[in-house]
C-alpha atoms as a PDB file:
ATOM      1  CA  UNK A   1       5.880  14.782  -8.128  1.00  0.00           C
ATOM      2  CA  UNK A   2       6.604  15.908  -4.695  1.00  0.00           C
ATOM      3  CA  UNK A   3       4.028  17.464  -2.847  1.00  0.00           C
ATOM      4  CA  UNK A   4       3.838  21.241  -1.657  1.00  0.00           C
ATOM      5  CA  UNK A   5       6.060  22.382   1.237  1.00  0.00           C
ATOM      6  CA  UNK A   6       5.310  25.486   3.340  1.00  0.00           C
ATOM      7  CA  UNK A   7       8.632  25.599   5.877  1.00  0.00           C
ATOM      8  CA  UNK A   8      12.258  24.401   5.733  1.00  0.00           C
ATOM      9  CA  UNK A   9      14.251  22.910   8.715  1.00  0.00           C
ATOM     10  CA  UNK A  10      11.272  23.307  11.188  1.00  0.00           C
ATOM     11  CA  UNK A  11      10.554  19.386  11.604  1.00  0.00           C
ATOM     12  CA  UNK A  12      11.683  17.782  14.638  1.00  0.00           C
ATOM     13  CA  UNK A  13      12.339  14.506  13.248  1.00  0.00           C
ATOM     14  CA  UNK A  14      15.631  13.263  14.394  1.00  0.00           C
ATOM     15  CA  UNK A  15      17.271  10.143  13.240  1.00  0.00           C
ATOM     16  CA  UNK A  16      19.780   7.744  14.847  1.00  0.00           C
ATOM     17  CA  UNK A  17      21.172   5.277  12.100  1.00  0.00           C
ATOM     18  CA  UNK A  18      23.015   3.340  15.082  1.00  0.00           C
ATOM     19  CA  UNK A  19      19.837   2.479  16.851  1.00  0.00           C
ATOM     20  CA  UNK A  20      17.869   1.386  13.068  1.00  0.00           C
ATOM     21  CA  UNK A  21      17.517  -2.382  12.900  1.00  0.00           C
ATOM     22  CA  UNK A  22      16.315  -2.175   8.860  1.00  0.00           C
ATOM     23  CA  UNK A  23      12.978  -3.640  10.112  1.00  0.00           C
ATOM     24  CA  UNK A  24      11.237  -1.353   7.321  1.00  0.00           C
ATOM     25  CA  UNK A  25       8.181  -0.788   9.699  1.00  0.00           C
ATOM     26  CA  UNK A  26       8.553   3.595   9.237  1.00  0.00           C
ATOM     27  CA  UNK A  27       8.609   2.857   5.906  1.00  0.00           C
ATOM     28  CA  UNK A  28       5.381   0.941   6.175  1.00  0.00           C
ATOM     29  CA  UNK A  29       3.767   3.962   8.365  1.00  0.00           C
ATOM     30  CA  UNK A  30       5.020   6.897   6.815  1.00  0.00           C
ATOM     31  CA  UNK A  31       2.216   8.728   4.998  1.00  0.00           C
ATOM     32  CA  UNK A  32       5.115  11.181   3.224  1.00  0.00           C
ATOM     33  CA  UNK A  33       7.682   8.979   2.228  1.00  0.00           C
ATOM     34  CA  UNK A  34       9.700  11.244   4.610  1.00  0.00           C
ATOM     35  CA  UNK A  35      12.378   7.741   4.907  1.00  0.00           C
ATOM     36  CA  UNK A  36      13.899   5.830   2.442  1.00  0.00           C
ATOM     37  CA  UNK A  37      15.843   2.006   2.185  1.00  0.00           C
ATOM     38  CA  UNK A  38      19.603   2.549   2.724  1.00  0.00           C
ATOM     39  CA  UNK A  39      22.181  -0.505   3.331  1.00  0.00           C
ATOM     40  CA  UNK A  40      19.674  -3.277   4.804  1.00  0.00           C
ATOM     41  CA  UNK A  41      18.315   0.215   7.186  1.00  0.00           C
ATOM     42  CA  UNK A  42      16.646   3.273   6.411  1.00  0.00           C
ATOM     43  CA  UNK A  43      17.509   6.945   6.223  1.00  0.00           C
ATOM     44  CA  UNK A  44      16.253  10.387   6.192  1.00  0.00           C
ATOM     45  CA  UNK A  45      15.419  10.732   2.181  1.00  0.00           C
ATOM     46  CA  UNK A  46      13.065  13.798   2.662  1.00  0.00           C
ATOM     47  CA  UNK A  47      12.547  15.433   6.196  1.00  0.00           C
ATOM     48  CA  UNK A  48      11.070  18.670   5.294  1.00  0.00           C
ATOM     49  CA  UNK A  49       8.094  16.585   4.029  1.00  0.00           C
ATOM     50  CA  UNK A  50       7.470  15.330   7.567  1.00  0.00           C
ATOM     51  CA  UNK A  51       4.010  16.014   9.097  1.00  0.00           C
ATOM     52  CA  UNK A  52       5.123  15.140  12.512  1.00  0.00           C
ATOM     53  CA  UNK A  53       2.148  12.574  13.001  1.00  0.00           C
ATOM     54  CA  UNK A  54       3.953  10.207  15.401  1.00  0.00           C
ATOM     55  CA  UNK A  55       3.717   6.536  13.157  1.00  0.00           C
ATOM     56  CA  UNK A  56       7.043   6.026  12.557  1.00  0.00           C
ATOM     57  CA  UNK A  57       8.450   6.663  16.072  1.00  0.00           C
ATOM     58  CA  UNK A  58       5.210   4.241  17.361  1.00  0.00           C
ATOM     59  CA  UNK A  59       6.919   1.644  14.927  1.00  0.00           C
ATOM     60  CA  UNK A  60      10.272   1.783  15.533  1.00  0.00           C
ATOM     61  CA  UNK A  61      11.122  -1.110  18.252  1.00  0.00           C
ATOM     62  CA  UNK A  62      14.762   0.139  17.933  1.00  0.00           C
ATOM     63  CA  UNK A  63      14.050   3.679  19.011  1.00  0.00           C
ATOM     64  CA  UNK A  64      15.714   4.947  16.549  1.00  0.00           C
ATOM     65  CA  UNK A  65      13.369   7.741  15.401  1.00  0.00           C
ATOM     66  CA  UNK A  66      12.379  10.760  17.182  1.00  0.00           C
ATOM     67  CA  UNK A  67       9.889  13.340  16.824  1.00  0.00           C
ATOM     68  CA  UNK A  68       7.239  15.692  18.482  1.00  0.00           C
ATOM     69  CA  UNK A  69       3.966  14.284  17.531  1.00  0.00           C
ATOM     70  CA  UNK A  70       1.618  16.964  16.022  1.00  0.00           C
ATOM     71  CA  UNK A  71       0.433  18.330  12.792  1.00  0.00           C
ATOM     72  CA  UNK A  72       3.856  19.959  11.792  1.00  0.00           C
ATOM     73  CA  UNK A  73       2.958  23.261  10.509  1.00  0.00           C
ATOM     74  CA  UNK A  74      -0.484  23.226   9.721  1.00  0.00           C
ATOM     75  CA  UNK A  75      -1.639  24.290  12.803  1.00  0.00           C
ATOM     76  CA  UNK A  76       0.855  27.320  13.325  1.00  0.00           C
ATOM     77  CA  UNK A  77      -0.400  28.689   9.690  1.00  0.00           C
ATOM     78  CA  UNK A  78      -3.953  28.445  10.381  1.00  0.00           C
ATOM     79  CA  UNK A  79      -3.120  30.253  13.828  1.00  0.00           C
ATOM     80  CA  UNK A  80      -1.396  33.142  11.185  1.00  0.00           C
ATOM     81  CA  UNK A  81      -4.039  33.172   9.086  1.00  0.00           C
ATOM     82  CA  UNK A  82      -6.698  33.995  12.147  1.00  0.00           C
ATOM     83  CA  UNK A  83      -4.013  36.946  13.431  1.00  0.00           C
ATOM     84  CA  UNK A  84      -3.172  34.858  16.370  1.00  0.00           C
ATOM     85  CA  UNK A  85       0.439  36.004  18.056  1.00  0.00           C
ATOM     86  CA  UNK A  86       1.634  32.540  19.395  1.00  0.00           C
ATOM     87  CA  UNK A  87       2.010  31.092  15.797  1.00  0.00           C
ATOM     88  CA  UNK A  88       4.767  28.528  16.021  1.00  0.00           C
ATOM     89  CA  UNK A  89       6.849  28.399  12.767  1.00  0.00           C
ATOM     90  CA  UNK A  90       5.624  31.404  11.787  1.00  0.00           C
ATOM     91  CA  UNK A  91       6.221  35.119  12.872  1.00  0.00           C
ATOM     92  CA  UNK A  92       5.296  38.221  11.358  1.00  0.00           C
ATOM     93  CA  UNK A  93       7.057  38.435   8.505  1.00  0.00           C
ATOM     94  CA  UNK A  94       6.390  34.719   7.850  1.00  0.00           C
ATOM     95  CA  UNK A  95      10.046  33.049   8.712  1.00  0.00           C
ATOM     96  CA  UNK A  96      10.274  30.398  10.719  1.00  0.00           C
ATOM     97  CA  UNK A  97      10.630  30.519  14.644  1.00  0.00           C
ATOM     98  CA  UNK A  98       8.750  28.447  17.034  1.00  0.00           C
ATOM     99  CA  UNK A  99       8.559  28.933  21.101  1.00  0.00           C
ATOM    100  CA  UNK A 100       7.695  32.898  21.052  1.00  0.00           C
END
């Protein structure tokens, strides 16, 4: 079973399959299973489950992972849920849209 998601297409994971060497080392670090084996690399399997935590771009020596480390949503809802305007991901009718 796949765990709860809170927010489509808000993760700033990017991949760049020409820069993968199939080293498998995201696949070791990633606590979501966000990446998956594909053709001796890897590939984006799941990238709405991302929690933007930062392993798998520390791992990659090909560079071929991006993302802005943080805590993905989490930290925008609890801003929401204590009424505070600058809520990233989440605006007041609770759709996504971050840098407001």
């Amino acid at each position: 079973m796949r765990p709860l998601l809170y927010f489509s297409d808000v993760v700033t994971l990017t991949f760049d399959a020409d820069k993968c060497t199939g080293c498998g080392m995201c696949l070791a670090v990633c606590p979501r299973e966000v990446l998956r084996p594909s053709n001796g690399k890897v590939e984006v399997a799941w990238r709405d489950a991302c929690i933007e935590c930062g392993a798998c771009r520390r791992n990659c020596p090909g560079g071929a992972l991006k993302v802005k480390p943080g805590v993905g949503c989490a930290s925008a809802m609890i801003d929401k849920m204590l009424g505070r305007k600058k809520a990233c991901c989440v605006d007041d009718d609770s759709s996504p849209s971050c840098g407001q």
